[in-house]
Each structure stands twice: as C-alpha cells, then as structure tokens.
N, C-alpha and C. Protein backbone atom coordinates (compact mmCIF):
# COMPACT_ATOMS: atom_id res chain seq x y z
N UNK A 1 164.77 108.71 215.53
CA UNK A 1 164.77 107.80 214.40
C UNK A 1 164.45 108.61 213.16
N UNK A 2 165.22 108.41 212.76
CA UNK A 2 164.72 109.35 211.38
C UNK A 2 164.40 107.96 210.29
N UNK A 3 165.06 107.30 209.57
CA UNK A 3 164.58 106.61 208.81
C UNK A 3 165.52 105.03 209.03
N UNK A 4 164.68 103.56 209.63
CA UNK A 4 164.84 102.28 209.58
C UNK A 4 164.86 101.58 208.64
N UNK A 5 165.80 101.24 207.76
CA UNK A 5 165.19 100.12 206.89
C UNK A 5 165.49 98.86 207.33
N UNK A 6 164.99 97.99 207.59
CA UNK A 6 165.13 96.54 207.65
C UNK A 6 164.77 95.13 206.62
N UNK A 7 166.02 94.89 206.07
CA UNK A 7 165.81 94.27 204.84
C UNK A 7 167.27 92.88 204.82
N UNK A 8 167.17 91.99 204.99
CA UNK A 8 167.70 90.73 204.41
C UNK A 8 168.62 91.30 203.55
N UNK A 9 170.07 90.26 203.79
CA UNK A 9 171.07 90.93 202.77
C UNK A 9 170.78 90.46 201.46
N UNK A 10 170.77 91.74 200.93
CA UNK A 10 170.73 91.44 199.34
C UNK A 10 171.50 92.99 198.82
N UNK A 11 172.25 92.38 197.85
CA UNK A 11 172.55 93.69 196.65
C UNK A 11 171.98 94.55 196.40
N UNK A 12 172.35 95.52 196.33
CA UNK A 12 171.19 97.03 195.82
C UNK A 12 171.78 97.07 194.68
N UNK A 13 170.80 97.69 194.01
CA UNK A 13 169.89 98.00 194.19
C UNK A 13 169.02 96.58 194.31
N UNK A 14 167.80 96.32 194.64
CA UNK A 14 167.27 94.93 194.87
C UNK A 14 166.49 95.22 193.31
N UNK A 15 166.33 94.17 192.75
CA UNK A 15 165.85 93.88 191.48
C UNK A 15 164.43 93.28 191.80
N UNK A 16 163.30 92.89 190.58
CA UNK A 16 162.16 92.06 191.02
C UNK A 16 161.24 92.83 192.07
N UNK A 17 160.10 92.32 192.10
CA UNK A 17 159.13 93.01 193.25
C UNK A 17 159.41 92.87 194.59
N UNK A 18 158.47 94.10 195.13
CA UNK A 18 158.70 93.68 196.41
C UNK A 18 157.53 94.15 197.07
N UNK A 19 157.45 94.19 198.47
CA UNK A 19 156.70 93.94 199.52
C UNK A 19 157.34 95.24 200.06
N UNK A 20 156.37 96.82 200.65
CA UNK A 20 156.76 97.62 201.76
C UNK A 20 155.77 97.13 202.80
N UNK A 21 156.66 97.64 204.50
CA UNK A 21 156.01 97.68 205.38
C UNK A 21 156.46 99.32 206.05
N UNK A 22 155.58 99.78 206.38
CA UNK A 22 155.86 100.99 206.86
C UNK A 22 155.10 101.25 207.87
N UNK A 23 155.61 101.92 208.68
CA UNK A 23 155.39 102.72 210.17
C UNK A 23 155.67 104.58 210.11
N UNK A 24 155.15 105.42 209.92
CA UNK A 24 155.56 106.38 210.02
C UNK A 24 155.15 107.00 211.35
N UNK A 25 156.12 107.62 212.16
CA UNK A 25 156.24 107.83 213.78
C UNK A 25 156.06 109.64 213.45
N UNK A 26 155.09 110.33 213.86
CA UNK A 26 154.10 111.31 212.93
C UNK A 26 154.94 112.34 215.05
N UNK A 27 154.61 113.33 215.03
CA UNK A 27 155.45 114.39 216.50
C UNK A 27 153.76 114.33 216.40
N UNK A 28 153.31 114.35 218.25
CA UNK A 28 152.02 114.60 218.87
C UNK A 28 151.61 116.12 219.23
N UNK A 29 151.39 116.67 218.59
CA UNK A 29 150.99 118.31 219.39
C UNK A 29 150.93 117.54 220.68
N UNK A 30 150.72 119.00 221.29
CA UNK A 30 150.57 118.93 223.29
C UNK A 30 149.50 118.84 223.53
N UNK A 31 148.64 119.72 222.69
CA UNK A 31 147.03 119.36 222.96
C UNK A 31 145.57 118.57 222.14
N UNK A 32 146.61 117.04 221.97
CA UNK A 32 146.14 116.41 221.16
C UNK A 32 146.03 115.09 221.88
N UNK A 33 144.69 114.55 222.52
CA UNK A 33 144.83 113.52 223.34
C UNK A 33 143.98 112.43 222.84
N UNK A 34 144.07 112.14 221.03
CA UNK A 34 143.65 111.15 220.04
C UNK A 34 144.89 110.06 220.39
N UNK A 35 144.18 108.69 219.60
CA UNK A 35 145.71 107.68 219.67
C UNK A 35 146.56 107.78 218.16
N UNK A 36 145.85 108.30 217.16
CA UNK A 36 146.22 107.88 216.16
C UNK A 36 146.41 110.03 215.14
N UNK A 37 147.02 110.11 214.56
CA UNK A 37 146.92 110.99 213.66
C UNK A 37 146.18 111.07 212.34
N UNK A 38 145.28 111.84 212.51
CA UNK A 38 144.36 111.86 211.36
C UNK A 38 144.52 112.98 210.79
N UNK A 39 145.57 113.95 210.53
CA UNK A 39 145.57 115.22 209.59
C UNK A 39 146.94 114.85 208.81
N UNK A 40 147.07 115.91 208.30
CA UNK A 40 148.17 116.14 207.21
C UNK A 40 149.58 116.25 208.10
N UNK A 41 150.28 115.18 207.30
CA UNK A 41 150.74 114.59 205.91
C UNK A 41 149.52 113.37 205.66
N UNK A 42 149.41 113.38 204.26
CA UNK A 42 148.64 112.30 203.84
C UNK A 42 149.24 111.77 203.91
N UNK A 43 148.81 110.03 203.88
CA UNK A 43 149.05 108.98 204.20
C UNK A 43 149.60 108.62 203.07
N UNK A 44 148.86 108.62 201.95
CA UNK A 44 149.31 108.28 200.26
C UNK A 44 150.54 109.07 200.06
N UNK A 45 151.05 110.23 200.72
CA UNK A 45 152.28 111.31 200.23
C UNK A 45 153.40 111.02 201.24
N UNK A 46 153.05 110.31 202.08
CA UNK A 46 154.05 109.85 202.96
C UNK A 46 154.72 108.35 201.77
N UNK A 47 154.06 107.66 201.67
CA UNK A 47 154.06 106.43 200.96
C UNK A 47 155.04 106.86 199.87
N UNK A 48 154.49 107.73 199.07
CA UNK A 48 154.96 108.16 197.65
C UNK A 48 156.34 108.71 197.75
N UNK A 49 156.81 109.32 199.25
CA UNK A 49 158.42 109.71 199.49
C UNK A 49 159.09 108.84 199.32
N UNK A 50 158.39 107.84 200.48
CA UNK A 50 159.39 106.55 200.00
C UNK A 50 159.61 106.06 199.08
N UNK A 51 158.90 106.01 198.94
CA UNK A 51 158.91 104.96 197.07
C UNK A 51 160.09 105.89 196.28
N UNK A 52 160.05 107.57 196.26
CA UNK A 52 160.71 107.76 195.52
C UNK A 52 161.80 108.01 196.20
N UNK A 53 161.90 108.04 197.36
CA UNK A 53 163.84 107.97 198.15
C UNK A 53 164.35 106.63 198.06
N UNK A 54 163.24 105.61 197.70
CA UNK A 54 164.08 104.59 198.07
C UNK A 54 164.86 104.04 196.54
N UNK A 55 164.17 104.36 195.37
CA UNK A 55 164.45 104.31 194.28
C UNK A 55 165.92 105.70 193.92
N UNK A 56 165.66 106.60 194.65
CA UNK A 56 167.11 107.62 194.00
C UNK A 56 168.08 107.53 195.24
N UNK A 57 167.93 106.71 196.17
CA UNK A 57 169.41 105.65 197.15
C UNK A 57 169.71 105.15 196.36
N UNK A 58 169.32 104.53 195.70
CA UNK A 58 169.60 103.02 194.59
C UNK A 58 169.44 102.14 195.37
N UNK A 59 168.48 101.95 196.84
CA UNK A 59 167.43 100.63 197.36
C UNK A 59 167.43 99.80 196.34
N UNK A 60 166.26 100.28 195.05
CA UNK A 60 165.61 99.70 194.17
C UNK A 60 165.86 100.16 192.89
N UNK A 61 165.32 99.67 192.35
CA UNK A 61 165.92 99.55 190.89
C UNK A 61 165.11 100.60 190.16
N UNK A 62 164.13 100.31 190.71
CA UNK A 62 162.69 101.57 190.48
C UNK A 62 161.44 101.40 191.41
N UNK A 63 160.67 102.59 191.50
CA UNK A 63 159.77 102.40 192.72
C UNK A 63 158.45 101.86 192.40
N UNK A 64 158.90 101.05 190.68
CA UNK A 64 157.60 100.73 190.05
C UNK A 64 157.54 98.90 190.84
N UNK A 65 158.74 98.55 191.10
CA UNK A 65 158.92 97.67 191.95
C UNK A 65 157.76 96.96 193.09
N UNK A 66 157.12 97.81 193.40
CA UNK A 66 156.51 97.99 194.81
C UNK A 66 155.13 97.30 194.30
N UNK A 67 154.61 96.39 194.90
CA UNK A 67 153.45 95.33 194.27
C UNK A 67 152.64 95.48 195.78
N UNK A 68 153.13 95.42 196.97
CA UNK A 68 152.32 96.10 197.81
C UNK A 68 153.07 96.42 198.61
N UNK A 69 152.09 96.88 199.57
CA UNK A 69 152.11 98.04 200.65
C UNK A 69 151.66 98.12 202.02
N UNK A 70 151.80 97.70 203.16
CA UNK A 70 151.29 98.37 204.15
C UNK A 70 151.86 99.21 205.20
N UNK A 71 150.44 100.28 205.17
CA UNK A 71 151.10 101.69 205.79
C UNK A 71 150.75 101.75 206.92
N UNK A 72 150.75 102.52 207.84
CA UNK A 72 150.28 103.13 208.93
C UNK A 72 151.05 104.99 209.83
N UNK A 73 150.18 105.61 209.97
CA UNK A 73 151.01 106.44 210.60
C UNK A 73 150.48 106.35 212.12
N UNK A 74 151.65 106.65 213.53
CA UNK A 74 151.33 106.35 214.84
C UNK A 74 151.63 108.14 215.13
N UNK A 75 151.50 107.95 216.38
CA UNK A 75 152.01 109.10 216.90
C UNK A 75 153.99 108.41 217.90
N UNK A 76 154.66 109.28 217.86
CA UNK A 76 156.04 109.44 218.34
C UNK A 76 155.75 109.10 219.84
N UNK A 77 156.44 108.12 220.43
CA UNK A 77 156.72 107.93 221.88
C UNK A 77 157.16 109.14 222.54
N UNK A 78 158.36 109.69 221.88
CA UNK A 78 159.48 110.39 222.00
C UNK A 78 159.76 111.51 221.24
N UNK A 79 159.93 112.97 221.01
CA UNK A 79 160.65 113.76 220.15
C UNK A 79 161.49 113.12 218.95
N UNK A 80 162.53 112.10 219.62
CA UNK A 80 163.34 111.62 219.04
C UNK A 80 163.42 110.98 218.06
N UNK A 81 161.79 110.47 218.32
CA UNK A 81 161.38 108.94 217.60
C UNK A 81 160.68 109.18 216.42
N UNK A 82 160.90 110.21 215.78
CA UNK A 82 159.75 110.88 214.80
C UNK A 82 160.46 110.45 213.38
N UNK A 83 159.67 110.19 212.31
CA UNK A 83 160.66 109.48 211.74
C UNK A 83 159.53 108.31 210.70
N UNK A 84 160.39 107.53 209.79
CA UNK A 84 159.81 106.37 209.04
C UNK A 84 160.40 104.72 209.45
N UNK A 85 159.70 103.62 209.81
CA UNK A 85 160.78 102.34 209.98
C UNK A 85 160.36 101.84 208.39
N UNK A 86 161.32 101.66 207.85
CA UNK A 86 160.77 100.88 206.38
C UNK A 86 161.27 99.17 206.35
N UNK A 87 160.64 98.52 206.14
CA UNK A 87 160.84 96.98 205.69
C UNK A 87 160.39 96.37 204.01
N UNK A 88 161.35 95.71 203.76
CA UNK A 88 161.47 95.67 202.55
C UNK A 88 161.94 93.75 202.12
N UNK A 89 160.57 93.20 201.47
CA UNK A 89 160.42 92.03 201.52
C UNK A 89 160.58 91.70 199.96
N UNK A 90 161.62 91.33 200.07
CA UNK A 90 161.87 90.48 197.64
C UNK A 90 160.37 89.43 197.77
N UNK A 91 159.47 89.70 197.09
CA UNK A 91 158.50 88.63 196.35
C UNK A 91 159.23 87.15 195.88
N UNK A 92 158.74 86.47 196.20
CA UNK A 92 159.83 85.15 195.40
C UNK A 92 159.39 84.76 194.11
C-alpha cells in the first residue's frame, strides 16, 4: 500500500474545510517486539506530507483547508503494507 485515499465523490480539487483521518503503516525492524512505533518519522512530519501532497495533486484547494486531524502511526502487517490510508471528510 503505498498511499489510500478514501473520499466520497466530489470534484477536486475539494473546496471548504475538511476533516483528515490518517493511518500511517510505519516497516517493523526484526528486532523490535513493541506494538506501536515510537521513533522517527515524526508524527507531526508525517502529517505535514500530506497536507502538502495532497494540496500539489490538486486533492485540495490548499492544505490550509484542514480544520482537523486524526493521526496515528501502526506498525506494517506486511512489507507490502507500508504506506499512508488517507480519508478525507468535506465539513458541512
């Protein structure tokens, strides 16, 4: 998985605020038998990619858009699975 977005049809770029949900799927060293990743990449610099990939796709209109946020980083099931799922909710 490299990058999910899941978002309701709408026109891009999407105009008005919005709502992120994010998952970032972080590769497990081999000798790392925590559930969660607690080192680098920051959490805030993971966030801040998106915001600005999703604004120069033309997602959004701008990444000033973004009124909130929730993040999390996991560790990867899989090699494969390493990667961002992004969801993307229009404010009404």
């Amino acid at each position: 998985m490299a990058c999910t977005i899941a978002a309701k049809e709408h026109d891009v770029p999407i105009l008005g605020p919005v709502t992120l949900y994010l998952t970032f799927h972080m590769p497990r060293p081999v000798s790392v038998s925590r559930r969660y990743p607690n080192s680098a990449p920051d959490l805030d610099k993971l966030i801040r990619g998106v915001g600005d990939s999703l604004q120069e796709s033309g997602i959004l209109a701008n990444d000033g858009q973004i009124v909130s946020i929730k993040a999390h980083k996991i560790y990867a099931a899989e090699r494969g699975d390493i990667g961002v799922e992004i969801e993307i909710y229009p404010k009404a």
